[in-house]
Protein backbone atom coordinates (compact mmCIF):
# COMPACT_ATOMS: atom_id res chain seq x y z
CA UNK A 1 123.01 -81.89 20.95
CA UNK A 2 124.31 -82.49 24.12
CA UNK A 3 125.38 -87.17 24.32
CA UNK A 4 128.36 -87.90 25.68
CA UNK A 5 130.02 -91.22 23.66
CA UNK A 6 132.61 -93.23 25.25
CA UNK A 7 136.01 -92.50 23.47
CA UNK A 8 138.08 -95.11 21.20
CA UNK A 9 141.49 -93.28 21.36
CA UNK A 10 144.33 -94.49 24.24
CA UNK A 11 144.46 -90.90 26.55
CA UNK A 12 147.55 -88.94 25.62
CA UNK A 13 149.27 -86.73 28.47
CA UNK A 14 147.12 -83.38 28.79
CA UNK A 15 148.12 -80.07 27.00
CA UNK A 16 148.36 -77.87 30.79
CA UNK A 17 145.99 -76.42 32.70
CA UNK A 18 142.67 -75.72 31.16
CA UNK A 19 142.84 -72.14 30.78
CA UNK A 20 145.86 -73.58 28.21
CA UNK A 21 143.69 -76.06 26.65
CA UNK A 22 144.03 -76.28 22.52
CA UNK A 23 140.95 -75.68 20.64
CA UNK A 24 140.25 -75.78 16.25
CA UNK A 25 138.77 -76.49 13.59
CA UNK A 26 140.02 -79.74 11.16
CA UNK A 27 138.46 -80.26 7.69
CA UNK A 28 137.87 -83.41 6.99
CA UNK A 29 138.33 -84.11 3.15
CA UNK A 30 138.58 -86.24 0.04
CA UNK A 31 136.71 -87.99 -2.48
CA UNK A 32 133.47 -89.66 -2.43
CA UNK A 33 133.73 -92.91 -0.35
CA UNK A 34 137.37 -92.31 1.19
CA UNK A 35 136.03 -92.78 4.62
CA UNK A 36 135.26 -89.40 6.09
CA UNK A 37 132.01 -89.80 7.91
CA UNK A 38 133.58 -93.42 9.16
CA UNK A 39 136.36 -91.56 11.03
CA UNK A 40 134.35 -88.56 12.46
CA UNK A 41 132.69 -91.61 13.55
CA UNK A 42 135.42 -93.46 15.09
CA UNK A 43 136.77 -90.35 16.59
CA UNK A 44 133.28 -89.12 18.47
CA UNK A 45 132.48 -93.01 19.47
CA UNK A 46 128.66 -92.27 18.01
CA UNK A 47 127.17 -92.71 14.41
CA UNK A 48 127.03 -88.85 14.12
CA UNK A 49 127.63 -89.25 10.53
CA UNK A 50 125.81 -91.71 8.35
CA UNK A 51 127.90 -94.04 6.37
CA UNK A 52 126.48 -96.43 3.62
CA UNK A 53 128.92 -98.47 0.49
CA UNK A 54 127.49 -95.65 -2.04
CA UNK A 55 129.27 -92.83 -3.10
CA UNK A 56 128.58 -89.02 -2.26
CA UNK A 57 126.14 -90.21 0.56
CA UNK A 58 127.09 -86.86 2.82
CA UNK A 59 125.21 -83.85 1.29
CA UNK A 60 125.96 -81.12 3.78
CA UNK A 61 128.70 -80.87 6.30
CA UNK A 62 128.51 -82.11 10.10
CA UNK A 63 130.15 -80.64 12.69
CA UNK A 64 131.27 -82.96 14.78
CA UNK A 65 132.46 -81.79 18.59
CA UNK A 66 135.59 -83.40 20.41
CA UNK A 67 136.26 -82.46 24.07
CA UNK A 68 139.26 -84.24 25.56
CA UNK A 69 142.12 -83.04 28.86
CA UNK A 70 143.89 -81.74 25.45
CA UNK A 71 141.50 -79.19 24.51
CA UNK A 72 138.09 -78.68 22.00
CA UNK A 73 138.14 -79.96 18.22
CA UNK A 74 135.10 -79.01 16.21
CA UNK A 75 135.96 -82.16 13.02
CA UNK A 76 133.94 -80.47 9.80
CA UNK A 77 132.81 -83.63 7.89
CA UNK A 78 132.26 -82.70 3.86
CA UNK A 79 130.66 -84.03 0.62
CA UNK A 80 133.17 -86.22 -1.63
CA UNK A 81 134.88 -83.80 -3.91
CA UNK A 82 133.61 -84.31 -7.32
CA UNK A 83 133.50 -82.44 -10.67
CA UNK A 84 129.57 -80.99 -9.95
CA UNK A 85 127.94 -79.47 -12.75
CA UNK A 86 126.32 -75.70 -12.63
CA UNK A 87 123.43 -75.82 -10.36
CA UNK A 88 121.34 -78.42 -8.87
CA UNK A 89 122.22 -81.00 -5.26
CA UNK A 90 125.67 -81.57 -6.57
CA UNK A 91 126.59 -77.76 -6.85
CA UNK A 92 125.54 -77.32 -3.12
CA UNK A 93 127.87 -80.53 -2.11
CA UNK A 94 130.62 -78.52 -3.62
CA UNK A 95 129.73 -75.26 -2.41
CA UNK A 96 129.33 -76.88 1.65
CA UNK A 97 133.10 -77.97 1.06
CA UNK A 98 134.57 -74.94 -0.08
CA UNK A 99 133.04 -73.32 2.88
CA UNK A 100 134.53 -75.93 5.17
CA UNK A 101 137.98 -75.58 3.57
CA UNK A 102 137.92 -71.60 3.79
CA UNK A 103 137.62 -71.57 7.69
CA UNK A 104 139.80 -74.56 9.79
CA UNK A 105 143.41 -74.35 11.32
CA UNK A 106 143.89 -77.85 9.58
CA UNK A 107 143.06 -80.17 6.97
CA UNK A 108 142.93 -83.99 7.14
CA UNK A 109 142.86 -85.39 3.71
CA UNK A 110 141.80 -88.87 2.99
CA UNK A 111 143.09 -91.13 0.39
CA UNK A 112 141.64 -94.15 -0.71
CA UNK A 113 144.42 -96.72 -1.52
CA UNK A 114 142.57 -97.31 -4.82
CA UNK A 115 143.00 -94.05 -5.92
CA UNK A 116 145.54 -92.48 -8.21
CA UNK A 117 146.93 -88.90 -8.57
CA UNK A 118 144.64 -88.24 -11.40
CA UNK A 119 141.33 -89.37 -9.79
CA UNK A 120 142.31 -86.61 -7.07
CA UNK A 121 142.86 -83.54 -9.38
CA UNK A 122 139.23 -82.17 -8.09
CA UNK A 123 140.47 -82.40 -4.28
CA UNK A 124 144.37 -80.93 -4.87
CA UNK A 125 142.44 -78.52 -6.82
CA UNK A 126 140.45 -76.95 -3.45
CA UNK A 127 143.62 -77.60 -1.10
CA UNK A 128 145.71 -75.12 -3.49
CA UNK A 129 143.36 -72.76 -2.95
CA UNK A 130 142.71 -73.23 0.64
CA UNK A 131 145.92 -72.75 1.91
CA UNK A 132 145.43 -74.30 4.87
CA UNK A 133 148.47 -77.38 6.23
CA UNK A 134 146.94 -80.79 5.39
CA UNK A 135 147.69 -84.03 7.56
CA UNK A 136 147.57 -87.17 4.06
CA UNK A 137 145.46 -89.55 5.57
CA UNK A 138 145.81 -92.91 3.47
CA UNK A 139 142.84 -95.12 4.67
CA UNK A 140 141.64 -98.71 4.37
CA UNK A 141 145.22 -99.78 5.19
CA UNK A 142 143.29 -102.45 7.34
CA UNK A 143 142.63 -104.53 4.02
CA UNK A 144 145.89 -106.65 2.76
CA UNK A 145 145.43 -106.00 -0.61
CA UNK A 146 145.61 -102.13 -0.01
CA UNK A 147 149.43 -102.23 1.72
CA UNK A 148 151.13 -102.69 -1.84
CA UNK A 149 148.77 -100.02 -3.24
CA UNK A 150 149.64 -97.83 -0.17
CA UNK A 151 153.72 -98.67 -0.97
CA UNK A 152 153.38 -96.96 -3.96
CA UNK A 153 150.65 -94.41 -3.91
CA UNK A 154 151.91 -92.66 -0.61
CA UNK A 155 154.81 -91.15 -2.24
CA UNK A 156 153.08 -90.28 -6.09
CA UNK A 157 150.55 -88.23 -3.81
CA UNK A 158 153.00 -86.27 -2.05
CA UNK A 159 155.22 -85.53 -4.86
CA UNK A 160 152.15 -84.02 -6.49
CA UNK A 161 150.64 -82.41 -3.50
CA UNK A 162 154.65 -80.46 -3.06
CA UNK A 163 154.32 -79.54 -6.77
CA UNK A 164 151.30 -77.83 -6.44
CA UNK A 165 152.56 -76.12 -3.30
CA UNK A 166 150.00 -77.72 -0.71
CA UNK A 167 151.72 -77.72 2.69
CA UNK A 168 151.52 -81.68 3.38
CA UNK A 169 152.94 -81.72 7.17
CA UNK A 170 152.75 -85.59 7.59
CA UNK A 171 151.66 -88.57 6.17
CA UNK A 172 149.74 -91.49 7.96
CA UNK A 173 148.30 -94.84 6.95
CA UNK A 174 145.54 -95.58 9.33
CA UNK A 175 142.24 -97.66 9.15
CA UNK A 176 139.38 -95.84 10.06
CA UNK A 177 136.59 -98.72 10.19
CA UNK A 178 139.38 -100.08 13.03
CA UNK A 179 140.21 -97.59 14.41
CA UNK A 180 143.46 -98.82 13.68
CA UNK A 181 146.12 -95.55 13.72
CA UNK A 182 144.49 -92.97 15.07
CA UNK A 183 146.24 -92.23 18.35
CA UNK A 184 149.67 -91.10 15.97
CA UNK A 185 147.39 -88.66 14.63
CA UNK A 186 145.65 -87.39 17.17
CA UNK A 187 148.46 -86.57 18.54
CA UNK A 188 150.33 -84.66 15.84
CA UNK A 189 146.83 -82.49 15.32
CA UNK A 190 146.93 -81.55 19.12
CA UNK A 191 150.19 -80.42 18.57
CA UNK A 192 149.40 -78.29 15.30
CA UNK A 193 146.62 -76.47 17.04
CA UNK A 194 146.75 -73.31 19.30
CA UNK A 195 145.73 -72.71 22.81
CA UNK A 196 142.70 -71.02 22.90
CA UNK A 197 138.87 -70.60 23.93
CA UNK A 198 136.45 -73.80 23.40
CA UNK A 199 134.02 -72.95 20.74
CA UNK A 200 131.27 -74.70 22.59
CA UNK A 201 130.62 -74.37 26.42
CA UNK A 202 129.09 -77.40 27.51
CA UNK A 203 131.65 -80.26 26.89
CA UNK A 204 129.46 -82.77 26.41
CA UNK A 205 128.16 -81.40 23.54
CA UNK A 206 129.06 -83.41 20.45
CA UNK A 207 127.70 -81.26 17.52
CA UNK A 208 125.99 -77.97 16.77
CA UNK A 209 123.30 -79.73 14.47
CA UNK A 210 119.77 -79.83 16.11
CA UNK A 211 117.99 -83.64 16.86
CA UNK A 212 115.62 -82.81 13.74
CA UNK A 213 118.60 -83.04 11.33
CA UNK A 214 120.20 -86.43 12.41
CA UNK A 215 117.21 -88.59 12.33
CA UNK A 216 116.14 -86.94 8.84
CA UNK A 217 119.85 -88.37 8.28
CA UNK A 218 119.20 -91.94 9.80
CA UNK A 219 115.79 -92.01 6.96
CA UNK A 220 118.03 -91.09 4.45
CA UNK A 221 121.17 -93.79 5.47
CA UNK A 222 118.31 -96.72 5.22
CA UNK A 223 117.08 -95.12 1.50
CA UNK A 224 121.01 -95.89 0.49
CA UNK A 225 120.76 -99.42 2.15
CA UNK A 226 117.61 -101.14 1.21
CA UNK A 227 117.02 -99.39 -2.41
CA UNK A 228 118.66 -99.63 -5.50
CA UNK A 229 122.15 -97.40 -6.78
CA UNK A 230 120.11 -94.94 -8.23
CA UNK A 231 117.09 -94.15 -5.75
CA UNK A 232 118.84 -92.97 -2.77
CA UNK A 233 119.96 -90.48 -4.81
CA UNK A 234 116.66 -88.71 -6.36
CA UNK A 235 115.07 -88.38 -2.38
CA UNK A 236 115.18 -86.15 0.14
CA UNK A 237 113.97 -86.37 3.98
CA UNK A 238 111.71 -83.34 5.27
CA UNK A 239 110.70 -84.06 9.31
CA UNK A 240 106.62 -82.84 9.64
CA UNK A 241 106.50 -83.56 13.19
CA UNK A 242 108.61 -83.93 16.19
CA UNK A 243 106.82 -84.29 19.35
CA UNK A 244 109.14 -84.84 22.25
CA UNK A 245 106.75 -84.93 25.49
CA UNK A 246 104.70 -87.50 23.39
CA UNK A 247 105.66 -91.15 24.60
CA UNK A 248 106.83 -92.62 22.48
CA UNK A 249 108.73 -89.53 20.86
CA UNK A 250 106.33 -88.92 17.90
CA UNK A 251 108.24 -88.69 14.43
CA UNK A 252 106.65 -87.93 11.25
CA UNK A 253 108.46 -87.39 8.12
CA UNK A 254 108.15 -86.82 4.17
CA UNK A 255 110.22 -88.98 1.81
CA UNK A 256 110.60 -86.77 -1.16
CA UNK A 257 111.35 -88.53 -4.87
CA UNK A 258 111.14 -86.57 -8.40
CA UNK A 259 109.30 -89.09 -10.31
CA UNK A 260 106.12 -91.32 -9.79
CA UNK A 261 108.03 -93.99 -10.90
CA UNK A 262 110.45 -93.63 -8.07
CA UNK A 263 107.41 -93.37 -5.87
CA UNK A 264 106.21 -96.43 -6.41
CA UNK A 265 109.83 -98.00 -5.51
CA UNK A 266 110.39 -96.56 -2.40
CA UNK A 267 106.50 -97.43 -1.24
CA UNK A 268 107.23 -101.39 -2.60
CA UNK A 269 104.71 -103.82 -3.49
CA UNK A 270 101.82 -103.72 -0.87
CA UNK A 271 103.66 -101.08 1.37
CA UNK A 272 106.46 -103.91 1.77
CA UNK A 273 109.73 -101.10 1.37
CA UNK A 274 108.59 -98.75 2.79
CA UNK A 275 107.26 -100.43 6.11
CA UNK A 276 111.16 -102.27 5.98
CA UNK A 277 112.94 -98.57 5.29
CA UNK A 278 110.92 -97.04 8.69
CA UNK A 279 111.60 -100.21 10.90
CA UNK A 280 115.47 -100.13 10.58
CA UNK A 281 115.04 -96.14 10.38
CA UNK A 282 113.17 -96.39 13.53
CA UNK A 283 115.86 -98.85 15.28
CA UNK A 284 118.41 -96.63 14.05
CA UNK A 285 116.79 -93.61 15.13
CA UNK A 286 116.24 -95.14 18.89
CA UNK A 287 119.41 -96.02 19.31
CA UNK A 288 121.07 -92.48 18.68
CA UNK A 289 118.28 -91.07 20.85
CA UNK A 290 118.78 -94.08 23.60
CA UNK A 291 114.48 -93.47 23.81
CA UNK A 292 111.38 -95.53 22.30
CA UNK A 293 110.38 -93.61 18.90
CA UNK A 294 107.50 -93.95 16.74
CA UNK A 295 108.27 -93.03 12.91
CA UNK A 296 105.57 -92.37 10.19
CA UNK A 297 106.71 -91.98 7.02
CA UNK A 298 104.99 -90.40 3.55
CA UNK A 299 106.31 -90.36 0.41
CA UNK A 300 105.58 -87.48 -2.24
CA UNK A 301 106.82 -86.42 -5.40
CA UNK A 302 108.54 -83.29 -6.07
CA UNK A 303 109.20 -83.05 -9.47
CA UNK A 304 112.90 -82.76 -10.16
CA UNK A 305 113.86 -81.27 -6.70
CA UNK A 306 117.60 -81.99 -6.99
CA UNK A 307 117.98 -79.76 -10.36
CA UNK A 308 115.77 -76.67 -9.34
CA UNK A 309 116.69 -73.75 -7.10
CA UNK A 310 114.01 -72.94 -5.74
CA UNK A 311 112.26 -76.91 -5.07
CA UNK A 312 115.98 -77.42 -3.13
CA UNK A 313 115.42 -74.52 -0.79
CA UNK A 314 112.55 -76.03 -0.08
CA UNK A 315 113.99 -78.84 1.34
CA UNK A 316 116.85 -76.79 2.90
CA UNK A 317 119.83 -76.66 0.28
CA UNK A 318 120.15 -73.12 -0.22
CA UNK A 319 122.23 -72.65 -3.44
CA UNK A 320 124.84 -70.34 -3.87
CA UNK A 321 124.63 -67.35 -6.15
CA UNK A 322 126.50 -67.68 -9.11
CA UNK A 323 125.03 -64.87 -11.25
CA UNK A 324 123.66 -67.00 -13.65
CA UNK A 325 120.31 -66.97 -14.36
CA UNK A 326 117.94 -70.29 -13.59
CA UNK A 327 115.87 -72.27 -16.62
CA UNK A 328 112.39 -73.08 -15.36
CA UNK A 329 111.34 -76.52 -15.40
């Protein structure tokens, strides 16, 4: 995907010459709602990553692709860490972070400020065994009521993290909705990374994920805003068609539920959801693509997709084998 955003961050003094230029890979990480996507965000000047209120709204991780005088960053955006049972959507969250944490030259670790050391067990848990340096990232420090929270939670964290061994290098307060912060640690992660080749040629390139995936993304972000807590959670976004030399761009896409019940919510009285879900899908969709789009969508059930192996590969999350063997449903 090849869009070049305009950047947020004041330009810091360049690394040398660019056969010198830095180049890595930083983990973005932390619990469910901390604010990951929103930075990746911030960072890349683009909605590359959808963001909604709800919890565990990022299933898979995004590569995101920053190319600045300094060097190349390829930003891995995860899941929320969570306890995830055996199996099903939750165990390939968990299993998409792990595999993010095993591979980058850094780690930036969000905090929400209404968090506590014991809500964060699940995260410290994976940073032990990463072994990777980790940047603390306290965000929200844009609300007032979070600074007192902040005053004390800054320190519990890092007195934990150094008892558990995790190499915490520094510690920043930041806001990423504001962008508030960010240049401090920009900076410090240019430093921490090597010189070295760019990981992706063309430098306009802001993320190794094809079209196809982001607007099945921008569906999905519009099932978490105009349906209830629990929906959003039970569907799943397959793209049918994708006709670029049609004009408009011709999109058609499958909304997948696992009950007829939850069928019948997502379609609305009359048609009325589902026609509002694909007009701010469409809008949302246009905008990233900066091109007229016309978006059909279907809905069909798939009878508890998020729990069986096999129904998830389907809809491209391939589970990882544990050795144990599956229960039909």
């Amino acid at each position: 995907m090849s869009s070049k955003p305009p950047k947020n961050l004041p330009p810091v003094e360049p690394a040398g010459e660019p056969s010198l230029r830095k180049s890595g890979f930083v983990a973005i990480a932390g619990r469910p709602n901390a604010g990951k996507s929103t930075i990746l965000n911030a960072l890349l000047g683009t909605e590359l990553s959808i963001v909604t209120p709800k919890a565990q709204t990022t299933r898979e991780r995004v590569n995101g692709v920053l190319t600045e005088k300094e060097g190349q960053i390829v930003f891995i955006d995860t899941p929320g860490i969570h306890r995830a049972r055996d199996g099903g959507i939750n165990a390939y969250m968990m299993a998409e972070v792990r595999s993010a944490l095993n591979m980058p030259d850094l780690i930036w670790y969000l905090v929400d400020p209404d968090s506590a050391p014991k809500h964060e067990e699940a995260v410290l848990e994976l940073l032990v065994e990463a072994k990777r340096p980790v940047l603390m990232l306290f965000n929200k420090n844009d609300l007032k009521r979070n600074f007192g929270q902040v005053e004390a939670l800054q320190p519990e964290m890092l007195k934990v993290a150094a008892e558990r061994g995790i190499n915490v290098v520094e510690s920043y307060r930041l806001s990423a909705l504001k962008k508030h912060g960010l240049a401090p640690l920009m900076k410090k992660t240019w430093e921490m990374l090597e010189n070295g080749p760019f990981h992706f040629a063309d430098e306009d390139q802001i993320s190794d994920r094809p079209t196809r995936f982001f607007v099945s993304e921008k569906i999905r972000e519009q099932l978490f805003h105009k349906l209830g807590d629990e929906i959003p959670y039970a569907c799943a976004i397959s793209i049918d068609k994708f006709q670029e030399d049609a004009k408009p761009i011709r999109i058609e896409a499958t909304i997948y539920v696992e009950r007829d019940s939850q069928k019948g919510m997502v379609i609305g009285a009359g048609g009325a959801k589902i026609k509002e879900i694909g007009t701010f899908a469409r809008k949302s969709i246009e905008t990233f693509l900066d091109t007229k789009v016309f978006l059909g969508l279907n809905v069909k059930v798939l009878k508890d997709w998020s729990k069986d192996a096999e129904r998830l590969k389907q809809l491209g999350y391939d589970l990882p084998k544990t050795g144990k063997k599956r229960t039909a449903s």
